[in-house]
PDB file of N, CA and C in Angstrom:
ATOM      1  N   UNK A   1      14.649  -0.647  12.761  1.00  0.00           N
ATOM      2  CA  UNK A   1      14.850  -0.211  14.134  1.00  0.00           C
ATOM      3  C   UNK A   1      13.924  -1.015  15.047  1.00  0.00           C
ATOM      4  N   UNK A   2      14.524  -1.698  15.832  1.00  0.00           N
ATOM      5  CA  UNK A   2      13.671  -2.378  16.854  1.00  0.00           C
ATOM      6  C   UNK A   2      13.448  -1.916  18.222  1.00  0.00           C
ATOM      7  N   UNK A   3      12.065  -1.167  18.758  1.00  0.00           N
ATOM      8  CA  UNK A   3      11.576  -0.902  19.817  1.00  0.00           C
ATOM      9  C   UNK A   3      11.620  -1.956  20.718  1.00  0.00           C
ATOM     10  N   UNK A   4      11.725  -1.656  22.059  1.00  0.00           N
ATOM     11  CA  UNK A   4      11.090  -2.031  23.270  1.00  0.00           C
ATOM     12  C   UNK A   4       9.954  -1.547  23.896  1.00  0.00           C
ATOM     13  N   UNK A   5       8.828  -2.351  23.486  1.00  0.00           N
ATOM     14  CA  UNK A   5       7.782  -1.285  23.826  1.00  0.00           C
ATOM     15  C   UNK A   5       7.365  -2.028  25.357  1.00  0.00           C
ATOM     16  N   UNK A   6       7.770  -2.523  25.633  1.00  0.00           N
ATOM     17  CA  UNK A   6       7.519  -2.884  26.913  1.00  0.00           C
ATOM     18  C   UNK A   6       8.076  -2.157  28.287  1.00  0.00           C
ATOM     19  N   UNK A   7       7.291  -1.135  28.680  1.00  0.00           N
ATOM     20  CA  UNK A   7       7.124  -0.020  29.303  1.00  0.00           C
ATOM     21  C   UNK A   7       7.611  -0.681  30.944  1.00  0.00           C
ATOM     22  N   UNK A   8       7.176  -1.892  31.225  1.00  0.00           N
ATOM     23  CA  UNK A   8       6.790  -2.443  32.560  1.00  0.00           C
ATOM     24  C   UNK A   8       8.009  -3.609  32.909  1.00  0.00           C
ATOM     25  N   UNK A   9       9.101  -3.664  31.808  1.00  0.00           N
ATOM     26  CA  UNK A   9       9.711  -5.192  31.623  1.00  0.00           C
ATOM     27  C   UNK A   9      10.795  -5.149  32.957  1.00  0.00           C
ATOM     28  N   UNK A  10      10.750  -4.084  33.450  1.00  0.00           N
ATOM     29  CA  UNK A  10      12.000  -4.205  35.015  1.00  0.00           C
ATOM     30  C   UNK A  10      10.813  -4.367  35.955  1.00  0.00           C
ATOM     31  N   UNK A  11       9.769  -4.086  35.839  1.00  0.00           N
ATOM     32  CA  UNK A  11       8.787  -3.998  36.930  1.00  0.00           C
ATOM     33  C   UNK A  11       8.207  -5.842  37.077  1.00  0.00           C
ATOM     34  N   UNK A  12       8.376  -6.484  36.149  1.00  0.00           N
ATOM     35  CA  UNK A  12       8.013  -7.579  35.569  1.00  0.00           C
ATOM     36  C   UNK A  12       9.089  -8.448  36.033  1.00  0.00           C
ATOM     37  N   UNK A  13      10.422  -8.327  35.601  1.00  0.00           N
ATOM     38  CA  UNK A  13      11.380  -9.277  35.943  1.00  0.00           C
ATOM     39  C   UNK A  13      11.957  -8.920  37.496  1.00  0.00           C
ATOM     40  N   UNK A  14      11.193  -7.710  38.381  1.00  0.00           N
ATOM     41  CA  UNK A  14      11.365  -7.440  39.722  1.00  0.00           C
ATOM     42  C   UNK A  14      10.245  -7.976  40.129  1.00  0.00           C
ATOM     43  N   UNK A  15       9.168  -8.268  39.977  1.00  0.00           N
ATOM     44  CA  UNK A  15       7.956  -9.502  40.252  1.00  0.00           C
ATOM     45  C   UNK A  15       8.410 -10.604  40.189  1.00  0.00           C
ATOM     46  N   UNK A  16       9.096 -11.007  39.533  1.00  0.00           N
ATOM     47  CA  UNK A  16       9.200 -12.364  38.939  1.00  0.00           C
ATOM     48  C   UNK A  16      10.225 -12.786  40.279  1.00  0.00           C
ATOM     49  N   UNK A  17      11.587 -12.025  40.273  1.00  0.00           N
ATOM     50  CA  UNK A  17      12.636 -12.100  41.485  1.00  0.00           C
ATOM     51  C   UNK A  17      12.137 -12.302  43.015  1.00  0.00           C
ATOM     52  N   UNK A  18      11.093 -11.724  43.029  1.00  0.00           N
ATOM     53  CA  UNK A  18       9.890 -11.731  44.718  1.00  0.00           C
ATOM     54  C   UNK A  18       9.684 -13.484  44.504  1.00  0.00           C
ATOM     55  N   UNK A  19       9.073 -13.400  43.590  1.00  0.00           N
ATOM     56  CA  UNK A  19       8.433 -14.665  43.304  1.00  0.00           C
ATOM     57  C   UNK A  19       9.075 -16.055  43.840  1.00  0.00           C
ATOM     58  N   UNK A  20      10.417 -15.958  42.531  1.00  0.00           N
ATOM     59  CA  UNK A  20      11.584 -17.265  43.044  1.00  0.00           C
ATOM     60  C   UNK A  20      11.823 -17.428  44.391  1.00  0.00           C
ATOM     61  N   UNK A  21      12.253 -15.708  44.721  1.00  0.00           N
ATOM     62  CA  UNK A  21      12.584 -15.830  46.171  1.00  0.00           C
ATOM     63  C   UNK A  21      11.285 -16.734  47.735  1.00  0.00           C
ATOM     64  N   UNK A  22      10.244 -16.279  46.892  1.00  0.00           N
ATOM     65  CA  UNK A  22       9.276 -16.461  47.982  1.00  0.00           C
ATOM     66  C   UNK A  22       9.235 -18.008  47.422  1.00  0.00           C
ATOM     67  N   UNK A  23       9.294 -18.678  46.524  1.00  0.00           N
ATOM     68  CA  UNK A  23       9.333 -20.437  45.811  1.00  0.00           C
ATOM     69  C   UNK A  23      10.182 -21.230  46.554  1.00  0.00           C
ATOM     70  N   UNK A  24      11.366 -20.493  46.641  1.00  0.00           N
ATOM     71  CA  UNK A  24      12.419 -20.730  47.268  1.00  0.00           C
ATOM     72  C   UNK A  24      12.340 -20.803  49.042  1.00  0.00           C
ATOM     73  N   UNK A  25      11.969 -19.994  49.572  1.00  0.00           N
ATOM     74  CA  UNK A  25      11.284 -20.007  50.900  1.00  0.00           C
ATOM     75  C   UNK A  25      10.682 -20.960  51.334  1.00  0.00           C
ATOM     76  N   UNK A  26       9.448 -21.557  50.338  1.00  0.00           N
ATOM     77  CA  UNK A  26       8.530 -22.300  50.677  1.00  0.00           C
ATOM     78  C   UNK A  26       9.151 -24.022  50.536  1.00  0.00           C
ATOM     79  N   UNK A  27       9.630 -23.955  49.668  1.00  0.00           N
ATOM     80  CA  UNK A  27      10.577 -24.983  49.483  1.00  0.00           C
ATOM     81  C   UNK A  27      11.070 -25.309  50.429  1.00  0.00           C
ATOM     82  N   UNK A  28      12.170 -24.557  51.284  1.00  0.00           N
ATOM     83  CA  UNK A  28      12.381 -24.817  52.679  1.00  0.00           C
ATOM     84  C   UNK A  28      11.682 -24.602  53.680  1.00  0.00           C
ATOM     85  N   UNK A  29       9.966 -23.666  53.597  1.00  0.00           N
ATOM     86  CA  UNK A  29       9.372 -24.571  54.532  1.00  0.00           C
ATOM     87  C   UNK A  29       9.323 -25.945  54.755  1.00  0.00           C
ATOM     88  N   UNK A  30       9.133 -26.478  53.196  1.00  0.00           N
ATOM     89  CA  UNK A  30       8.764 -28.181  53.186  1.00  0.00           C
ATOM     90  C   UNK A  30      10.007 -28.821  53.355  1.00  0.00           C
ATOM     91  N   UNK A  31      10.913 -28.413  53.586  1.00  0.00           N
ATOM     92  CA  UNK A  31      11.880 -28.905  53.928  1.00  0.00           C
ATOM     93  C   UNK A  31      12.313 -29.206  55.150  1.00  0.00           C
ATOM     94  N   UNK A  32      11.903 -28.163  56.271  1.00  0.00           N
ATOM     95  CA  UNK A  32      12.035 -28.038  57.337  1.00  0.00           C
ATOM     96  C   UNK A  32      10.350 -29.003  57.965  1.00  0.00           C
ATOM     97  N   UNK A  33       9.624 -29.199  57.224  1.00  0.00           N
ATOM     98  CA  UNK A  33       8.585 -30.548  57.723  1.00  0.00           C
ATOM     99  C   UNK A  33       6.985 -29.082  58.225  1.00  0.00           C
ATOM    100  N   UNK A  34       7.089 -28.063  58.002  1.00  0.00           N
ATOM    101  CA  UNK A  34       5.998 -26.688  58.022  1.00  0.00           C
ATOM    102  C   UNK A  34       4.745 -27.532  57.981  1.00  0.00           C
ATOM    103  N   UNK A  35       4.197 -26.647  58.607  1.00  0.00           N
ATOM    104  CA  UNK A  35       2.599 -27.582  58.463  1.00  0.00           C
ATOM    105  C   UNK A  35       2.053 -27.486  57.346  1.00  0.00           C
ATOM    106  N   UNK A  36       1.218 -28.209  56.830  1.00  0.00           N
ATOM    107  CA  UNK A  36       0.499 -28.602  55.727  1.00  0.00           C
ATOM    108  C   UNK A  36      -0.660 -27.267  55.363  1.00  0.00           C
ATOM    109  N   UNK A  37      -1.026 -26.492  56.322  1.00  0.00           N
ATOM    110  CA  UNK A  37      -1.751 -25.376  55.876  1.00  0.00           C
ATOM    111  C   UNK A  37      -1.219 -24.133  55.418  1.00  0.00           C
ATOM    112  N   UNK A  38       0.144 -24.188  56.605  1.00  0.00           N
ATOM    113  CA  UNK A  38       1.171 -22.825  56.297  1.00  0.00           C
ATOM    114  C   UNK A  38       1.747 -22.774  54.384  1.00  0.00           C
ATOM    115  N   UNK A  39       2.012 -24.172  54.349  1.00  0.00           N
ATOM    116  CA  UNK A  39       2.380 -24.481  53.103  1.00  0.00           C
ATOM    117  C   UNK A  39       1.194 -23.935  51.898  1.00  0.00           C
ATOM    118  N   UNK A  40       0.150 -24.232  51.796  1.00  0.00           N
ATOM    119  CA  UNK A  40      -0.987 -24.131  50.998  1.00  0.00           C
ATOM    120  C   UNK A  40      -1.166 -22.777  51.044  1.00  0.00           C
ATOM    121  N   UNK A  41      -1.088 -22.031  52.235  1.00  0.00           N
ATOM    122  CA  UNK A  41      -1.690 -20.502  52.386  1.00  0.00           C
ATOM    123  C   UNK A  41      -0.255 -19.428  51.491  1.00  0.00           C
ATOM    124  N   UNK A  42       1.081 -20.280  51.529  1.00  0.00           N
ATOM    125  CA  UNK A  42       2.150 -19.497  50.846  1.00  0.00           C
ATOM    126  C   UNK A  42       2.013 -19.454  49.389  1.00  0.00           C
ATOM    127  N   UNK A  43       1.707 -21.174  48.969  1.00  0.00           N
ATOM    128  CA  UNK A  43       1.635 -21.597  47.634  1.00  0.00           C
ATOM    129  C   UNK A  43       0.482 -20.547  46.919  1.00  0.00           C
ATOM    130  N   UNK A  44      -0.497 -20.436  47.864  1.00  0.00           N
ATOM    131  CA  UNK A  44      -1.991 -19.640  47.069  1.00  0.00           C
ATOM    132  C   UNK A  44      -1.087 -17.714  46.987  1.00  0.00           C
ATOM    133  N   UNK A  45      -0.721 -17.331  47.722  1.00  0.00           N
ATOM    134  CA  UNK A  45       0.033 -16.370  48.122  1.00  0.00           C
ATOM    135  C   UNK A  45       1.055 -16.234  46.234  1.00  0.00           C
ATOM    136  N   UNK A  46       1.739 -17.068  46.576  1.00  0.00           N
ATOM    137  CA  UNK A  46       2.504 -16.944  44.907  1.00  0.00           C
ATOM    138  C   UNK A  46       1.974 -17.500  44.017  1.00  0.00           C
ATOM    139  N   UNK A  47       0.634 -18.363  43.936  1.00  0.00           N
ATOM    140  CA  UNK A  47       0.107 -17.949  42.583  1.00  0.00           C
ATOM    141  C   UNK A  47      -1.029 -16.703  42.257  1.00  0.00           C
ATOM    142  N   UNK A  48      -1.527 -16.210  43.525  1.00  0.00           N
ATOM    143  CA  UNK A  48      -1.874 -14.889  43.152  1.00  0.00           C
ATOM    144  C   UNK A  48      -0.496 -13.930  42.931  1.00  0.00           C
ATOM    145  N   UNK A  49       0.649 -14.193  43.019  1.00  0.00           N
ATOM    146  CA  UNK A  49       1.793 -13.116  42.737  1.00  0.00           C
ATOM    147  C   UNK A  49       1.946 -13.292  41.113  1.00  0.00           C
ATOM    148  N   UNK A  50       1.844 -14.925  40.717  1.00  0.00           N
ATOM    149  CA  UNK A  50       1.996 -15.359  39.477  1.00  0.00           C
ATOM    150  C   UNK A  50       1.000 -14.707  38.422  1.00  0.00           C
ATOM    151  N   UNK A  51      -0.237 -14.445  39.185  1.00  0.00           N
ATOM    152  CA  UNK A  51      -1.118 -14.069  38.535  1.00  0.00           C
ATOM    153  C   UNK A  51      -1.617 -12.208  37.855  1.00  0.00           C
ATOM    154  N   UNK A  52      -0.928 -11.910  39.080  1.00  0.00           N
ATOM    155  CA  UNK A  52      -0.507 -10.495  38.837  1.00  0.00           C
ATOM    156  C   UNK A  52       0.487 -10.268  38.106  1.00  0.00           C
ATOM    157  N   UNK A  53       1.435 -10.541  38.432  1.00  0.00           N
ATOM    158  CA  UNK A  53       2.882 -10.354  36.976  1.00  0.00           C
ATOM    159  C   UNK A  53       1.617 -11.120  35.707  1.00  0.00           C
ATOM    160  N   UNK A  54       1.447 -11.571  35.442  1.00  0.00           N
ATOM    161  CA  UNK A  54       0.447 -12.027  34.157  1.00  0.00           C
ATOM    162  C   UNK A  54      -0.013 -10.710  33.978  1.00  0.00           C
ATOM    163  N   UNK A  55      -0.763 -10.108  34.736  1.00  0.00           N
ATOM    164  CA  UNK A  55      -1.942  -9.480  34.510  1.00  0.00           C
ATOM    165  C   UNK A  55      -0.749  -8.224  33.752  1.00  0.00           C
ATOM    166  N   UNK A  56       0.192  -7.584  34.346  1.00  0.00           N
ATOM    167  CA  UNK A  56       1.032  -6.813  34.277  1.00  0.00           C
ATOM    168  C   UNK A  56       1.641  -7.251  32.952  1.00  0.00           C
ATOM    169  N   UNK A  57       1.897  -8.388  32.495  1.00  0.00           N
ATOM    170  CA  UNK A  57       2.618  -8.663  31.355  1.00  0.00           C
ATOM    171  C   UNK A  57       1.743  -8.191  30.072  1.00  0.00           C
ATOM    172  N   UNK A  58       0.683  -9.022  30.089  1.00  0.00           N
ATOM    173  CA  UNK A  58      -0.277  -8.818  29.206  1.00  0.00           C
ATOM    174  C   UNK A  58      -0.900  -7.403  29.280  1.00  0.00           C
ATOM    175  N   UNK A  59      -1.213  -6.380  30.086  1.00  0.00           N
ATOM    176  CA  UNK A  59      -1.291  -5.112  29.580  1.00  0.00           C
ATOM    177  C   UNK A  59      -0.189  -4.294  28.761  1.00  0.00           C
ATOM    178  N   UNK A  60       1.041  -4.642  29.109  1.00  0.00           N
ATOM    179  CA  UNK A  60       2.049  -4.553  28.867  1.00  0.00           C
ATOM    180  C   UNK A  60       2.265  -4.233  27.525  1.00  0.00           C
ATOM    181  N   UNK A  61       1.670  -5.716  27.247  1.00  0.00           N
ATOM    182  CA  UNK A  61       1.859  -6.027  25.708  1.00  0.00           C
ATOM    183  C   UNK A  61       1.026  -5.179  24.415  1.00  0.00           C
ATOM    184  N   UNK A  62      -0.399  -5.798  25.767  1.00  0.00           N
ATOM    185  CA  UNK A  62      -1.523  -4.562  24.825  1.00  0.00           C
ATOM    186  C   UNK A  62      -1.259  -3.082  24.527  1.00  0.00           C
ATOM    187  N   UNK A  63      -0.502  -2.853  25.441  1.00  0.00           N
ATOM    188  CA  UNK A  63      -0.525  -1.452  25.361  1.00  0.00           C
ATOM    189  C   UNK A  63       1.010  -1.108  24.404  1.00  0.00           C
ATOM    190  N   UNK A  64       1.720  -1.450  23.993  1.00  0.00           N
ATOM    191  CA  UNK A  64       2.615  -2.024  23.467  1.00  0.00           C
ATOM    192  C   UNK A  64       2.947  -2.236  22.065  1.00  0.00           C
ATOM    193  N   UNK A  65       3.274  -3.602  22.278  1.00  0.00           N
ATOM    194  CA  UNK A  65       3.517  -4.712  20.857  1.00  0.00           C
ATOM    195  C   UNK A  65       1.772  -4.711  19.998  1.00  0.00           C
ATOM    196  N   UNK A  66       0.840  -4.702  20.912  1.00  0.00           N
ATOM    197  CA  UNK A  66      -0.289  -4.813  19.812  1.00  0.00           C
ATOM    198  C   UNK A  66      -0.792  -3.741  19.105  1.00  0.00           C
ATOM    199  N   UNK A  67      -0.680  -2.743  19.716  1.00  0.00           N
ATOM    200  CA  UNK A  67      -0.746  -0.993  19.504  1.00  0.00           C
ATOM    201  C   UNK A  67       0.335  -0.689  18.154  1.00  0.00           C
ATOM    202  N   UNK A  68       0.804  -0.870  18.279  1.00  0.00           N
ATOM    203  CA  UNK A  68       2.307  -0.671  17.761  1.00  0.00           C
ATOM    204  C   UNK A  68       2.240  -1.800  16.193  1.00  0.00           C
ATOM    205  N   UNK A  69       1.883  -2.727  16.620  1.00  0.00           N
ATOM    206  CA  UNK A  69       1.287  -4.163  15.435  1.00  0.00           C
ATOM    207  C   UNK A  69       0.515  -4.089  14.618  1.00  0.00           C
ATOM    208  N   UNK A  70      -1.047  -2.985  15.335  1.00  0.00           N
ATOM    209  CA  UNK A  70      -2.067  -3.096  14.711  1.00  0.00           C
ATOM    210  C   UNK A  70      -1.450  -1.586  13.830  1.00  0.00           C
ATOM    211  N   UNK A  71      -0.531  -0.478  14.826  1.00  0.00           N
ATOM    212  CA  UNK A  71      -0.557   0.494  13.257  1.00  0.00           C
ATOM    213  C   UNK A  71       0.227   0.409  12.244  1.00  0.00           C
ATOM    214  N   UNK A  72       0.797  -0.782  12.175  1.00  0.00           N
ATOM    215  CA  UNK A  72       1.912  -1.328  11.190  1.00  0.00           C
ATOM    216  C   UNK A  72       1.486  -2.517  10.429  1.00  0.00           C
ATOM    217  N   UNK A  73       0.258  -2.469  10.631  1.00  0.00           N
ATOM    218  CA  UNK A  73      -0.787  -3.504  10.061  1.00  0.00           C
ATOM    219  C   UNK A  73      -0.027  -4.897  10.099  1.00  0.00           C
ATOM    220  N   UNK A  74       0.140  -5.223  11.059  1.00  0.00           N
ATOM    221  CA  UNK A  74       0.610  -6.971  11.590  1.00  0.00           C
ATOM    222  C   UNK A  74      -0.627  -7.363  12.269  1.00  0.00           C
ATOM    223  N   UNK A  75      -1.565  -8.325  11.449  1.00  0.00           N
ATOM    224  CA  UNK A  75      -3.035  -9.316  12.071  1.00  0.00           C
ATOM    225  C   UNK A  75      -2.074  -9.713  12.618  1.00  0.00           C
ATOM    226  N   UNK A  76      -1.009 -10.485  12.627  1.00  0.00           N
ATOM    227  CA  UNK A  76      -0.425 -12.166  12.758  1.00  0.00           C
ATOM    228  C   UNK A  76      -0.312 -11.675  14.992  1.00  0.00           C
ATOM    229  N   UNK A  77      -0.295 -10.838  14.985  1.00  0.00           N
ATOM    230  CA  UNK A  77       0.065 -10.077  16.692  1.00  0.00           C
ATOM    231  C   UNK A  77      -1.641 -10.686  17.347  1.00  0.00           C
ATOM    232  N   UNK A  78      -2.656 -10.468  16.360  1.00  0.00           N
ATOM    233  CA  UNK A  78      -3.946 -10.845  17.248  1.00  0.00           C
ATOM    234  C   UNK A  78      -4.079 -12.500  17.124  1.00  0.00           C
ATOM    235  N   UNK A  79      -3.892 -13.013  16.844  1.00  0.00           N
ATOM    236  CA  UNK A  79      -3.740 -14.016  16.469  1.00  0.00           C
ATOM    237  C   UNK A  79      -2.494 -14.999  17.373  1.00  0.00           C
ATOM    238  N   UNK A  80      -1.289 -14.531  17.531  1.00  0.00           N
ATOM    239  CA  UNK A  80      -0.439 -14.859  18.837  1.00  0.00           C
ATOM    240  C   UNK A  80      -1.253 -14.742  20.071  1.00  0.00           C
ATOM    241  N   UNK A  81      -1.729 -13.594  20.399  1.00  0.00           N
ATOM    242  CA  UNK A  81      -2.541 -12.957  21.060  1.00  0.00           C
ATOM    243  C   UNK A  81      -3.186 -14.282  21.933  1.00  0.00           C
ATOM    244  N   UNK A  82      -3.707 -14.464  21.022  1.00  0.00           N
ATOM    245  CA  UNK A  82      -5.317 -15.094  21.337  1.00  0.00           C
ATOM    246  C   UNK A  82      -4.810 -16.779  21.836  1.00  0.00           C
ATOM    247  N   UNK A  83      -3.587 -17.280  20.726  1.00  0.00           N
ATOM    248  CA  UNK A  83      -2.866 -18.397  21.319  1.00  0.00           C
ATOM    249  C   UNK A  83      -2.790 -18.597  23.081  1.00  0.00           C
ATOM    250  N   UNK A  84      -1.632 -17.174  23.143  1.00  0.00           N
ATOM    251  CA  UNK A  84      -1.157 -16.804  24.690  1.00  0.00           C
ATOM    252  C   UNK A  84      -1.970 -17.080  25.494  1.00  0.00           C
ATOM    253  N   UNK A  85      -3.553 -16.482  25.373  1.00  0.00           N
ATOM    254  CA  UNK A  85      -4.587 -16.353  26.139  1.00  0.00           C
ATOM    255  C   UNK A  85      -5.174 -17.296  26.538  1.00  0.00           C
ATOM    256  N   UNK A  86      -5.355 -18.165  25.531  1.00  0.00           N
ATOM    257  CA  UNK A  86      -5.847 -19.413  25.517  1.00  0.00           C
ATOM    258  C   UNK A  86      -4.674 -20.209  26.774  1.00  0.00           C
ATOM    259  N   UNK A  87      -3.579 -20.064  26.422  1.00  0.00           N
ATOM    260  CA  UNK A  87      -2.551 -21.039  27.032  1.00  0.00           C
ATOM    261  C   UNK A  87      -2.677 -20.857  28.637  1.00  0.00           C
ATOM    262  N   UNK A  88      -2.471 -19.284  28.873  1.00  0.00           N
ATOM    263  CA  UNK A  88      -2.424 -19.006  30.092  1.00  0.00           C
ATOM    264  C   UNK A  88      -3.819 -18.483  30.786  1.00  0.00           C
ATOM    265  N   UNK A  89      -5.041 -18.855  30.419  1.00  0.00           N
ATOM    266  CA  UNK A  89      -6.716 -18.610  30.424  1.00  0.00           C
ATOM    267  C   UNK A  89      -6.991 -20.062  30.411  1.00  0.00           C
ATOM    268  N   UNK A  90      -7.121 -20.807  31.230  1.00  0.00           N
ATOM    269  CA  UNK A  90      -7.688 -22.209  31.168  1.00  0.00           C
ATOM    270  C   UNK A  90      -8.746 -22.379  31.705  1.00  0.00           C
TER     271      UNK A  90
END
């Protein structure tokens, strides 16, 4: 039987939809020739949005897939874990 333990995953892919949309926006600021600061102040704007859906994903998970991993005795979950972190923790 395979769970969804991901409690947050509409809240996540409704972050994500803000996101494109606001990518998409900015895009046609620069399209339309926007000033060079308006641009920078949107871009910082969606990667703090980027950064929050992160933050949201990864509790997500913890609370979750690793919970759920560690009482079914799967190490191999801390160990992905720590990959992820690394990848998206630079």
């Amino acid at each position: 039987m395979n769970h969804d333990h991901h409690k947050q995953r509409k809240n996540v892919v409704n972050r994500l939809a803000k996101i494109e949309g606001h990518v998409r926006s900015v895009k046609e600021m620069a399209s339309n020739g926007r000033d060079c600061g308006d641009l920078l102040i949107q871009i910082a704007a969606i990667r703090s949005a980027l950064d929050s859906c992160g933050k949201v994903i990864l509790k997500d998970h913890l609370e979750g897939c690793v919970v759920e991993a560690v009482k079914e005795g799967d190490d191999t979950v801390i160990e992905k874990l720590n990959e992820a972190i690394d990848k998206y923790i630079r």
